[in-house]
Protein backbone atom coordinates (compact mmCIF):
# COMPACT_ATOMS: atom_id res chain seq x y z
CA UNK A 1 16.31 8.74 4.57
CA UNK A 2 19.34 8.42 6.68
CA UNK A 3 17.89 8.30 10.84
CA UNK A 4 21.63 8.09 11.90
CA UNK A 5 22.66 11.82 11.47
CA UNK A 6 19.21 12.79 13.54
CA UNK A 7 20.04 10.62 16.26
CA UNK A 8 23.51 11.38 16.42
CA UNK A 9 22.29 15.44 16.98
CA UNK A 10 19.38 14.49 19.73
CA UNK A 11 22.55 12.49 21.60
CA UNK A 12 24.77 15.35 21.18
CA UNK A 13 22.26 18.27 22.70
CA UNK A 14 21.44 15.32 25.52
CA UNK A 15 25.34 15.71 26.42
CA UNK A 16 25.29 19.17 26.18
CA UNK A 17 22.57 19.59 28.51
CA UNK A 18 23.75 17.17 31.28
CA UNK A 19 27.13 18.90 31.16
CA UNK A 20 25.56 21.78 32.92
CA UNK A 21 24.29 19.35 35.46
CA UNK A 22 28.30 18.45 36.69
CA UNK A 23 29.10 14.58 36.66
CA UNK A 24 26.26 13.24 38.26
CA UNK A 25 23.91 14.43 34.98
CA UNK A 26 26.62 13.69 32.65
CA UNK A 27 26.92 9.57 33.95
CA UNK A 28 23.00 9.81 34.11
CA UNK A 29 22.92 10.75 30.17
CA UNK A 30 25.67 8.31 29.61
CA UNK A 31 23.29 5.58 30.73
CA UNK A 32 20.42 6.66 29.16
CA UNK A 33 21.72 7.05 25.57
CA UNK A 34 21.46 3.46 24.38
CA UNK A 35 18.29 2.67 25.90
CA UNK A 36 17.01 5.96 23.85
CA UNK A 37 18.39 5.11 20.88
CA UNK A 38 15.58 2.59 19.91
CA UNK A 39 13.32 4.79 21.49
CA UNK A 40 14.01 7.37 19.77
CA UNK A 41 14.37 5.92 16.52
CA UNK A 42 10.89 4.42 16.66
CA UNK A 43 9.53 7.85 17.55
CA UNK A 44 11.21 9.47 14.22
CA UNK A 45 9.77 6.21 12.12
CA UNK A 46 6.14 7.45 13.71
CA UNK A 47 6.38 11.15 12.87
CA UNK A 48 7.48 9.81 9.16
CA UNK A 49 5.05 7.74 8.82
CA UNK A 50 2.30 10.80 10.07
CA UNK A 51 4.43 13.11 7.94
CA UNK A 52 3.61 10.85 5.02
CA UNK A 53 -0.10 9.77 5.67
CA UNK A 54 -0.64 14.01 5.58
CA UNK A 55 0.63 14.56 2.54
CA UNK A 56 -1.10 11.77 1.19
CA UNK A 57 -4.23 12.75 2.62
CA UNK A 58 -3.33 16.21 0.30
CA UNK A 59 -2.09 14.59 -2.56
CA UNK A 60 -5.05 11.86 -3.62
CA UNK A 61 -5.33 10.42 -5.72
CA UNK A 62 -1.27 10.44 -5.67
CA UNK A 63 -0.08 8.91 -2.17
CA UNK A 64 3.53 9.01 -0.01
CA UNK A 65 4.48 5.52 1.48
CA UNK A 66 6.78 5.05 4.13
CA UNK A 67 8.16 1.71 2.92
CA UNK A 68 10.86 0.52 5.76
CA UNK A 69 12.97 -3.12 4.40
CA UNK A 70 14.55 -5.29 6.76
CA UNK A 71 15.98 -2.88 9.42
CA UNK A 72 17.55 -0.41 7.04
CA UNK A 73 16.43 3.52 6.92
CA UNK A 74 13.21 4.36 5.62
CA UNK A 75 12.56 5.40 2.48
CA UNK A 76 9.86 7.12 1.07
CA UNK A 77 8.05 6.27 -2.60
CA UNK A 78 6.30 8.97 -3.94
CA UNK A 79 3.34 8.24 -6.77
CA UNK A 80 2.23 11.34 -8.65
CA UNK A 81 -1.55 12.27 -9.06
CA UNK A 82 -2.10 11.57 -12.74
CA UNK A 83 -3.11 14.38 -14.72
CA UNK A 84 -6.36 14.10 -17.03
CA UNK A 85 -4.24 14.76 -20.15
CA UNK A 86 -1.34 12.12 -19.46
CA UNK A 87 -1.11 9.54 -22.42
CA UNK A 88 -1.63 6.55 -19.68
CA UNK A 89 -5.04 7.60 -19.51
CA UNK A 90 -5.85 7.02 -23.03
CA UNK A 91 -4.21 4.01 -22.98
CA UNK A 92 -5.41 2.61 -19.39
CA UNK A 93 -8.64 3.29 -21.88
CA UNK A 94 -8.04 1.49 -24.80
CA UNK A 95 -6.73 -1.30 -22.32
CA UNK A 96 -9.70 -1.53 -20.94
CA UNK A 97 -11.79 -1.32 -24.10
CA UNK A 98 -9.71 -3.76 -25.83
CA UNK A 99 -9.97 -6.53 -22.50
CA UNK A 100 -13.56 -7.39 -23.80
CA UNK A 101 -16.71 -6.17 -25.78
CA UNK A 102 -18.51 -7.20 -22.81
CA UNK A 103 -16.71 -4.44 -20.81
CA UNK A 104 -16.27 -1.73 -22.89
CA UNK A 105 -20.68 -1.02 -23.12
CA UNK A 106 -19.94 -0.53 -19.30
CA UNK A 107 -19.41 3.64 -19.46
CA UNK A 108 -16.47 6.01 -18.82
CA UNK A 109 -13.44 4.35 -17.18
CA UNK A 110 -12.69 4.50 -13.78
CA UNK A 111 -9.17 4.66 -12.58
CA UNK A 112 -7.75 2.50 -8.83
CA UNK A 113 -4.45 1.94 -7.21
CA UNK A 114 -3.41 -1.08 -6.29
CA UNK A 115 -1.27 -2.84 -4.75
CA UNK A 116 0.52 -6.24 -5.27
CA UNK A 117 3.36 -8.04 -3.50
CA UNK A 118 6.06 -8.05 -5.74
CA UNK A 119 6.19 -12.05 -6.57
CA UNK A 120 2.69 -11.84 -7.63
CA UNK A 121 2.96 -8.75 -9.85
CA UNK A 122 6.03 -10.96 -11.19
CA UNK A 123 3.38 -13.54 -11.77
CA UNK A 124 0.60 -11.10 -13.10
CA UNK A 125 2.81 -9.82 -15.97
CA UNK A 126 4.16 -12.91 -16.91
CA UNK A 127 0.50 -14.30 -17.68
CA UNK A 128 -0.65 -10.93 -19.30
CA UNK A 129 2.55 -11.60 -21.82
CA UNK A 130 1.72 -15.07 -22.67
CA UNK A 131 -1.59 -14.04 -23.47
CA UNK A 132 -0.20 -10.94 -25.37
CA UNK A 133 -2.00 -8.24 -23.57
CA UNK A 134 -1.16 -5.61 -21.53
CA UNK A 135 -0.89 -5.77 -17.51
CA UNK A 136 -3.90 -3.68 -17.17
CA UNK A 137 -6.15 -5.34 -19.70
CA UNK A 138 -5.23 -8.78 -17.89
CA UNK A 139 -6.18 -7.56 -14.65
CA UNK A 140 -9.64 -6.20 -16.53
CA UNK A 141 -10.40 -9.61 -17.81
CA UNK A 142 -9.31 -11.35 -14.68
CA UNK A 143 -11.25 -8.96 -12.12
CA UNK A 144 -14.69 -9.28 -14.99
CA UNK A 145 -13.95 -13.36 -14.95
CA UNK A 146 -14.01 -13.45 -11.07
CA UNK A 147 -16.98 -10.99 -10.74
CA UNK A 148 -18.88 -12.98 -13.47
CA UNK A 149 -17.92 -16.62 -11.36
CA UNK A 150 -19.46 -14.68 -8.34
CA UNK A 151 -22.87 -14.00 -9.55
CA UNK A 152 -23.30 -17.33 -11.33
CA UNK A 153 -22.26 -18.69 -8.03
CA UNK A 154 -24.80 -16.26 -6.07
CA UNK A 155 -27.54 -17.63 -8.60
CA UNK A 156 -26.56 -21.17 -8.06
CA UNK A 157 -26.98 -21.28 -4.64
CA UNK A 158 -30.17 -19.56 -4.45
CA UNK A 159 -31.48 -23.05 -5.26
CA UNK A 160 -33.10 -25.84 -3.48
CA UNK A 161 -31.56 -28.61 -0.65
CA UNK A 162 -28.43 -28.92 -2.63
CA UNK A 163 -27.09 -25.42 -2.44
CA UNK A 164 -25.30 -26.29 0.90
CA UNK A 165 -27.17 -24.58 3.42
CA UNK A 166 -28.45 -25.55 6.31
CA UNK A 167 -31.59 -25.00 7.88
CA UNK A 168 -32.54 -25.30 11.61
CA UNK A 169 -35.44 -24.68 13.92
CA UNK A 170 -38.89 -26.54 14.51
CA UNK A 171 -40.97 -27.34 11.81
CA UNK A 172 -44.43 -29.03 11.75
């Protein structure tokens, strides 16, 4: 979304306005156009970005980003809700059944967003093609594996002096 155009129209009606003020009011708006240009520009960028957390607040599960890259205009990436009878659902399904018979006793499947900087979802789908699986069944079996690591790290540690903890205080 171009700001330019908007800017351009607020700096026009600011002329317009300190015309009928004689020359004094025109110098003043002079001046105060490129100090209000950033000003204003940030203002726009903050009613977008509202704009866009409403919608998404109306749209869940689908969302509306405001993504903004390297001073250039804002843009804005829409993600659609996903209806119960898309095909990705059955297959976000059988992804998930076919990442592990461990997993797929665990009940109905639940469906999440998220979100990856680019370079690692570069790296994520590179790994999920060496191992010849899909990007969703990797991330299954990774997010299990690091869940599993967590409670047999919990357990671990419940035991005696050598689990690393400390203890203070008086004893007798």
């Amino acid at each position: 979304m171009e700001l330019e155009p908007h800017v351009n129209t607020l700096r026009e009606q600011l002329a317009v306005a300190a015309e009928a003020g004689g020359d004094d009011a025109r110098a003043l708006a002079e001046r105060l156009t490129a100090p209000m240009d950033a000003a204003v520009r940030l203002m726009l960028l903050d009613v977008l970005a509202s704009a866009a957390a409403e919608i998404t607040a109306e749209l869940a599960p689908g969302s509306v980003e405001l993504r903004l890259r390297g001073g250039s205009d804002p843009e804005f990436v829409v993600t659609s809700p996903p209806s119960e009878t898309d095909a990705s659902h059955e297959a976000a399904h059988a992804d998930a059944l076919a990442a592990g018979d461990a997993l797929a006793g665990e009940g109905p499947v639940a469906r999440i967003n998220l979100r990856l900087p680019d370079q690692l979802k570069g790296r994520v789908e590179e790994a999920a093609l060496r191992e010849g699986l899909s990007v969703n069944a990797w991330l299954v079996r990774a997010a299990a594996a690091a869940v599993d690591r967590g409670a047999a790290g919990t357990r671990r540690d419940q035991g005696g002096p050598r689990s690393g903890r400390r203890y203070t205080g008086w004893g007798r």
